[in-house]
Protein backbone atom coordinates (compact mmCIF):
# COMPACT_ATOMS: atom_id res chain seq x y z
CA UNK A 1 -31.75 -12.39 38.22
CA UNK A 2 -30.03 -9.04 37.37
CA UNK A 3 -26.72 -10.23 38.73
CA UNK A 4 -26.80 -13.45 36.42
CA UNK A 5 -27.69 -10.94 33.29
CA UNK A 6 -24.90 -8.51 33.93
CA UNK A 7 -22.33 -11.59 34.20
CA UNK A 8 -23.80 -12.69 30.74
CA UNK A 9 -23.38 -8.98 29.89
CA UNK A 10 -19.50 -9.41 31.05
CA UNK A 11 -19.01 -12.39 29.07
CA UNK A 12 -18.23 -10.90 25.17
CA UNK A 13 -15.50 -8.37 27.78
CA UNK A 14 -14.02 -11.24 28.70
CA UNK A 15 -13.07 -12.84 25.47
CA UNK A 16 -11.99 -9.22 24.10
CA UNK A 17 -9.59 -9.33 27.37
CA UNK A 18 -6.98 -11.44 25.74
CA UNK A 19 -6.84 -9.25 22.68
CA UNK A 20 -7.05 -5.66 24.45
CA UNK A 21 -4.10 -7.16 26.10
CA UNK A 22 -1.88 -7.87 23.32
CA UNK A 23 -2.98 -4.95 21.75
CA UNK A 24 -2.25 -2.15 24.43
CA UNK A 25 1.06 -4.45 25.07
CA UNK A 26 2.25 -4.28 21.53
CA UNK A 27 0.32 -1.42 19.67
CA UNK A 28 -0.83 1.62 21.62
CA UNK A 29 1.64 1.19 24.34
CA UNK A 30 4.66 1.24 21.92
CA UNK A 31 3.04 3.90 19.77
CA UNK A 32 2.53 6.26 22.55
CA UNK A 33 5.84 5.71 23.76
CA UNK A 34 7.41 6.25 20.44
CA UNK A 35 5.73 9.49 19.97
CA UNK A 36 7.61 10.86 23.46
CA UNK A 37 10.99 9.09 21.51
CA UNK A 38 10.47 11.34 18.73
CA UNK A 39 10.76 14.63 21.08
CA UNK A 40 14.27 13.40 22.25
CA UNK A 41 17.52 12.96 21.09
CA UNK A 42 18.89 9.11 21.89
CA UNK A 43 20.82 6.81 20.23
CA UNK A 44 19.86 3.77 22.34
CA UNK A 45 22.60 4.53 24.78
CA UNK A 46 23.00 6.69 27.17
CA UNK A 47 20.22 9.21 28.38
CA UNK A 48 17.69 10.40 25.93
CA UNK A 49 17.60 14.56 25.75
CA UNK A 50 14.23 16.53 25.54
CA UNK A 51 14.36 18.68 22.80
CA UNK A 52 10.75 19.19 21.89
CA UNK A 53 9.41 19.94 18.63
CA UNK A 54 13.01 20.16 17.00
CA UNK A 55 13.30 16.89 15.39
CA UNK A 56 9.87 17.55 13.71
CA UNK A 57 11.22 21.26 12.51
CA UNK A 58 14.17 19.72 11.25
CA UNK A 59 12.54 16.91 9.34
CA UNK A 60 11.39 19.35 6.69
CA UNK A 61 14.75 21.24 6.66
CA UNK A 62 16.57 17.93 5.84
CA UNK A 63 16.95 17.73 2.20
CA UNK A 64 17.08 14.01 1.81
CA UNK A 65 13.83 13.59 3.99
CA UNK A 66 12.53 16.26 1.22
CA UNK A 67 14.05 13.86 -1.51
CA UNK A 68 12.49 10.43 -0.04
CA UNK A 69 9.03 12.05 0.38
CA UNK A 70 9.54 13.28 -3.22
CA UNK A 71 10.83 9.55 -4.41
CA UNK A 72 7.86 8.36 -2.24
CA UNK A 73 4.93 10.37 -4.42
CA UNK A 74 6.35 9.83 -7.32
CA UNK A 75 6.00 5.91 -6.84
CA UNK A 76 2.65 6.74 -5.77
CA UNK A 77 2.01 8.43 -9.26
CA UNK A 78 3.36 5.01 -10.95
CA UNK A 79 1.78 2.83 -8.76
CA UNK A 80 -1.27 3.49 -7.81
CA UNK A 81 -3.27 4.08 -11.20
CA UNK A 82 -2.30 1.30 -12.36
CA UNK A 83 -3.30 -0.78 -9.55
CA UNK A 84 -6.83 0.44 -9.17
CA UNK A 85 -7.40 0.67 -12.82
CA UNK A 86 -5.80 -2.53 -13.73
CA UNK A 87 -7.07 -4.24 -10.93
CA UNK A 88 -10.39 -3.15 -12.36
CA UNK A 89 -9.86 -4.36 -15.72
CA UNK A 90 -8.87 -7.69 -14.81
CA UNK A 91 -12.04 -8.11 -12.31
CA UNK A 92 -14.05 -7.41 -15.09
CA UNK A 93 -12.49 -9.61 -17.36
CA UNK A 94 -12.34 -12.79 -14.93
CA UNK A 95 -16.15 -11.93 -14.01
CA UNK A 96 -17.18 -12.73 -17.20
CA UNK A 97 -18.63 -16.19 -17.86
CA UNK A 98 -15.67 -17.59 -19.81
CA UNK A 99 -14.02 -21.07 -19.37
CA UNK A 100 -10.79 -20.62 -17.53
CA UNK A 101 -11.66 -17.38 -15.07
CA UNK A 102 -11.18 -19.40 -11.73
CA UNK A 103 -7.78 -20.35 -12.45
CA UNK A 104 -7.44 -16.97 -13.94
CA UNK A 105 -8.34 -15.65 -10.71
CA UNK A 106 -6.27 -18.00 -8.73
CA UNK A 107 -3.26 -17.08 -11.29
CA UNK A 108 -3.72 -13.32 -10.99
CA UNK A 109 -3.59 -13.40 -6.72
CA UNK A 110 -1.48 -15.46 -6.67
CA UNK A 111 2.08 -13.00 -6.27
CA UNK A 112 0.08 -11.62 -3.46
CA UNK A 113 0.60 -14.43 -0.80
CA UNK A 114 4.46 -14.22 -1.52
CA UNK A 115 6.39 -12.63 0.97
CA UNK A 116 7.66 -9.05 0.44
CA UNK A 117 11.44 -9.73 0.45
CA UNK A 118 11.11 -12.82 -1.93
CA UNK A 119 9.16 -10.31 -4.29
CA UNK A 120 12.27 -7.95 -4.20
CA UNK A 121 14.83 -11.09 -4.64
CA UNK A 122 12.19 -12.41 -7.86
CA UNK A 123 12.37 -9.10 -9.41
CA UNK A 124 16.13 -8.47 -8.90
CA UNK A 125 17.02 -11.28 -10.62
CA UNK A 126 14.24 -10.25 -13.51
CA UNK A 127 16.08 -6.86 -13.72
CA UNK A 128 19.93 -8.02 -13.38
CA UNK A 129 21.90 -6.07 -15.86
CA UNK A 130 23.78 -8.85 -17.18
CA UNK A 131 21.71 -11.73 -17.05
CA UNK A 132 18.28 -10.80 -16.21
CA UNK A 133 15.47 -12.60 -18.30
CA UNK A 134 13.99 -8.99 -19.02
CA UNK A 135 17.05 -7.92 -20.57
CA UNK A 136 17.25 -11.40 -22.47
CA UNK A 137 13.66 -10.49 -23.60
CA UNK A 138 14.28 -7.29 -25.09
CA UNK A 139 17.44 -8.01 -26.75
CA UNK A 140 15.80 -10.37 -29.47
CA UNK A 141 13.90 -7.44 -29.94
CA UNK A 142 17.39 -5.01 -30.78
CA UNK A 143 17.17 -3.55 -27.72
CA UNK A 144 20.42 -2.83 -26.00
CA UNK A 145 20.40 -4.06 -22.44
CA UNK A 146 19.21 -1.31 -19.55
CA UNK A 147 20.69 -0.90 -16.13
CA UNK A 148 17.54 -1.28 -14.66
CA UNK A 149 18.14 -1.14 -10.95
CA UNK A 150 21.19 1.05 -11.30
CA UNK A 151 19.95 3.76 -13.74
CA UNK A 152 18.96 6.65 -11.74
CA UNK A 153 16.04 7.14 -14.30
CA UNK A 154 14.70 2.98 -14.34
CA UNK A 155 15.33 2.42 -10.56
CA UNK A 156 11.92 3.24 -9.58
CA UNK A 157 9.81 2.47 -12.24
CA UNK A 158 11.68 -0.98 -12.14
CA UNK A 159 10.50 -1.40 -8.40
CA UNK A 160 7.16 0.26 -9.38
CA UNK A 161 6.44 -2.56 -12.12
CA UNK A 162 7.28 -5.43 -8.97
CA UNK A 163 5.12 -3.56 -6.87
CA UNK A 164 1.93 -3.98 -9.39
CA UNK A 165 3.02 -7.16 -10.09
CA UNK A 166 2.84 -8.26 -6.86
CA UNK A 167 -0.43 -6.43 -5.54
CA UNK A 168 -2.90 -6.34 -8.65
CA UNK A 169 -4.52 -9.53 -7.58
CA UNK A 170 -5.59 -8.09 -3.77
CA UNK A 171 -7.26 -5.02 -5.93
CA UNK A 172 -8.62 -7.47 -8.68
CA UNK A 173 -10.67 -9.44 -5.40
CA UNK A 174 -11.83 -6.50 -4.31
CA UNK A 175 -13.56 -5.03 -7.31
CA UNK A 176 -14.36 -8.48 -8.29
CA UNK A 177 -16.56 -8.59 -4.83
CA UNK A 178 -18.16 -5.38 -5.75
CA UNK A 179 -19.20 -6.14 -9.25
CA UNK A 180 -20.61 -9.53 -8.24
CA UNK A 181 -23.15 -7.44 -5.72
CA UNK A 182 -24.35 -5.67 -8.57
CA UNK A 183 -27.41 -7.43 -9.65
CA UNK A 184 -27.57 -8.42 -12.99
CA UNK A 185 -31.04 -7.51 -13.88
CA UNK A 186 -30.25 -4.16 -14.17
CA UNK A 187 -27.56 -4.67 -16.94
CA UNK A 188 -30.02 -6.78 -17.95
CA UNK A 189 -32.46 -3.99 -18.41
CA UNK A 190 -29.91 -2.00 -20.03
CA UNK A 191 -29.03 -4.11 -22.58
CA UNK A 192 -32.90 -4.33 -23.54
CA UNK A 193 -32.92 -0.79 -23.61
CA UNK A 194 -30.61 -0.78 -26.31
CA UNK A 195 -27.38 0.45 -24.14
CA UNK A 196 -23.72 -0.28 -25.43
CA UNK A 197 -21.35 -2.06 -22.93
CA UNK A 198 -19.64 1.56 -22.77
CA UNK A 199 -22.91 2.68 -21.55
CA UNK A 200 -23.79 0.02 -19.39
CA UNK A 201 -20.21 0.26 -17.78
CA UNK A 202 -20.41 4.10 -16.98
CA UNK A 203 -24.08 4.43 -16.21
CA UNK A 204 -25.01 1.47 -13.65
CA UNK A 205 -21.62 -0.32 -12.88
CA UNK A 206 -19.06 2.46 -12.16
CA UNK A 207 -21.51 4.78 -10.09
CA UNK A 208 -22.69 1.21 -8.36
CA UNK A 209 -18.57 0.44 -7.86
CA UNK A 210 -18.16 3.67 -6.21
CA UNK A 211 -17.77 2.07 -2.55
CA UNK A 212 -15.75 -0.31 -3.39
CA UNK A 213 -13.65 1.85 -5.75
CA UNK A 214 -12.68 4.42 -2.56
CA UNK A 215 -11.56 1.81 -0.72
CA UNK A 216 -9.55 0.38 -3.06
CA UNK A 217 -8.14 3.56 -3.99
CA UNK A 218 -7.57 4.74 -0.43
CA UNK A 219 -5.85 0.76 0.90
CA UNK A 220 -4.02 1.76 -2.25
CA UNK A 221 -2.39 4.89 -1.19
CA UNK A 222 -1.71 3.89 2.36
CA UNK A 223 0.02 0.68 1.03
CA UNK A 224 2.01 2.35 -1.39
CA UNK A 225 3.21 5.36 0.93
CA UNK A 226 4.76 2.74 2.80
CA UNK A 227 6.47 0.79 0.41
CA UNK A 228 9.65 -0.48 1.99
CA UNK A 229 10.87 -3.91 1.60
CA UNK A 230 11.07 -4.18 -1.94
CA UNK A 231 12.70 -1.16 -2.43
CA UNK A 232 15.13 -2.02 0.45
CA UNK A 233 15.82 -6.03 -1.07
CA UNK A 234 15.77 -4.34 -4.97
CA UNK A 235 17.87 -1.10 -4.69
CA UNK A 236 18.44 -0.34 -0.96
CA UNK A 237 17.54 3.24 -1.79
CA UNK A 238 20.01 3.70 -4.53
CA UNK A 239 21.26 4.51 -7.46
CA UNK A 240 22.42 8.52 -5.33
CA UNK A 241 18.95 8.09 -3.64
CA UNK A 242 16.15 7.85 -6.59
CA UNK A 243 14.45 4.91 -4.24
CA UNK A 244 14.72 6.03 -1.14
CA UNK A 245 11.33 6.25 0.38
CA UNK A 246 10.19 7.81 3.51
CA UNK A 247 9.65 4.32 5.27
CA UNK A 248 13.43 3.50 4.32
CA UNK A 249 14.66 6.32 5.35
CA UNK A 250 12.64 6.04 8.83
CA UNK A 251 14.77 3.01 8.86
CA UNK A 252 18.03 4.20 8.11
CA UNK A 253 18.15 7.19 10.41
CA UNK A 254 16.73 4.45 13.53
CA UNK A 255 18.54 1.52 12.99
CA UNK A 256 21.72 2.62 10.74
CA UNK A 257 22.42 5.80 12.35
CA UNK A 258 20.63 5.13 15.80
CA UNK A 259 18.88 8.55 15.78
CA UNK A 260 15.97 6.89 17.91
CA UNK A 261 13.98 10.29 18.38
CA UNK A 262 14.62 11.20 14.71
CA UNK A 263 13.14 8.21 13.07
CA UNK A 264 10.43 8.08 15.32
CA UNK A 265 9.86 11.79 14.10
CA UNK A 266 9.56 10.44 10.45
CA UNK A 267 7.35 7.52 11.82
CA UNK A 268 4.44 9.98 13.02
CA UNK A 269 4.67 12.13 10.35
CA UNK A 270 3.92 9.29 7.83
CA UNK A 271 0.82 7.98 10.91
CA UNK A 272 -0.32 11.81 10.23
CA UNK A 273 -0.59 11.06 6.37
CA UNK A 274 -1.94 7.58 6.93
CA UNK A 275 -4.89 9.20 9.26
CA UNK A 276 -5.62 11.66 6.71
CA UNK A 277 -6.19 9.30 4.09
CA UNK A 278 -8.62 7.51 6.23
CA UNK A 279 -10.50 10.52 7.49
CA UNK A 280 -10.29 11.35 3.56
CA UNK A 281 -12.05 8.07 2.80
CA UNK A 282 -14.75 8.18 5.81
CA UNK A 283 -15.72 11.52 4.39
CA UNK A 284 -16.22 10.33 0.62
CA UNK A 285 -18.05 7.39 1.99
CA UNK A 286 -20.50 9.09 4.14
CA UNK A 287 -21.11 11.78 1.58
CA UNK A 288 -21.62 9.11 -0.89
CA UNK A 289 -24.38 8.05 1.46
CA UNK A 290 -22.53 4.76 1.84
CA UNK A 291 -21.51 5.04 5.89
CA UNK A 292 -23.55 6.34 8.54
């Protein structure tokens, strides 16, 4: 009898087996071997050479891995506010009982399900110089045409504005989930109570959001930090660098310049950052009393 219950104990193992497979096979195998890569010097060919710690030191004495981590924060600062807040906005607005919301929805997440790179080909023809509908736009307005993608000074915002475009709707689901958990008697009892929508929003649905709102703000940051393909379809890092992310620039120095060690030096530093943020957000949530 105890043998037949441990089998049935095995069984759940056994389906995992196939996945633990792929996983060590394609995941942790590769990243542990990649972080060995990034203590060597290899271009692919030839012998890789130890050289420790170096290619971390000299990360941060590089001054155009100081300039994409730079480019990198700053489209942080663009993007992210705008995501969670808009994506907040919306939710709020297609939660309400009003004729039209589900193809609202279905309008808004839509961009979402579109590839990266056909994103950044959308948006570069939006932004063309010359014949760009944007540009169109503006110009019955007396606007004189901008360079948008090869103005040192529009470059990123340009890509920033395709990035929200693009990933408002994921954020818009994800507050829309939270505020549809809140239970309506209790705006109920506010409005009873005499409370403004102002009051009823910042009193019971923001502090009730809160959850919800550090994960979207924390998927949010991690995303964004590694924004790479529509800045490499859109600009390809230029104009003299203003888009060059970290990401990119991970890919330039592995697969442009074949420094195998040093792009897999950028590659951990950016897993450091990622792991921060989701320490960062497992502490929040458990001092919010919403994790165990």
């Amino acid at each position: 009898m105890n043998g037949k219950k441990r089998s049935y104990r095995m069984v759940p193992y056994l389906f995992l087996l196939p996945y633990l497979f792929a996983f060590i096979t394609f995941r942790f195998g590769p990243s542990i071997a990649g972080f060995f890569v990034s203590l060597t010097r290899w271009n692919i060919v030839g012998q890789a050479k130890f050289v420790g710690f170096r290619n971390f030191i000299d990360l941060f004495q590089d001054p155009n891995f100081i300039k994409s981590l730079i480019n990198t924060l700053y489209f942080m600062l663009l993007t992210v506010p705008a995501l969670v807040i808009g994506g907040l906005m919306i939710a709020m607005l297609v939660d309400q009982p009003l004729r039209g919301r589900t193809a609202t929805r279905t309008f808004v997440f839509m961009p979402y399900v579109i590839m990266s790179t056909v994103v950044g080909v959308i948006w570069l023809w939006i932004f063309d110089a010359q014949y760009g509908i944007l540009n169109y736009y503006i110009g019955l307005l007396g606007i004189r045409p901008i360079a948008w993608l090869s103005n040192v000074n529009w470059a990123m915002p340009a890509v920033a504005i395709a990035t929200i475009w693009w990933t408002i709707g994921f954020n818009m689901i994800l507050f829309l989930a939270g505020l549809q958990d809140i239970p309506n008697e209790l705006k109920e009892a506010a409005r009873i109570d005499g409370a403004s929508s102002w009051q009823t929003f910042w009193n019971i649905t923001l502090p009730l959001l809160r959850p919800t709102t550090i994960i979207v703000v924390m998927l949010t940051l991690i995303n964004t930090f590694q924004v790479f393909a529509q800045v490499y379809v859109m600009t390809g890092g230029g104009p003299e660098m203003a888009t060059l992310t970290v990401v990119q620039y991970m890919y330039v120095q592995s697969f442009q310049y074949y420094r195998l060690g040093y792009g897999s030096a950028i590659s951990y530093i950016v897993f450091v950052f990622l792991v921060g943020l989701i320490l960062l957000e497992r502490g929040l949530l458990k001092k919010s009393g919403d994790l165990d």
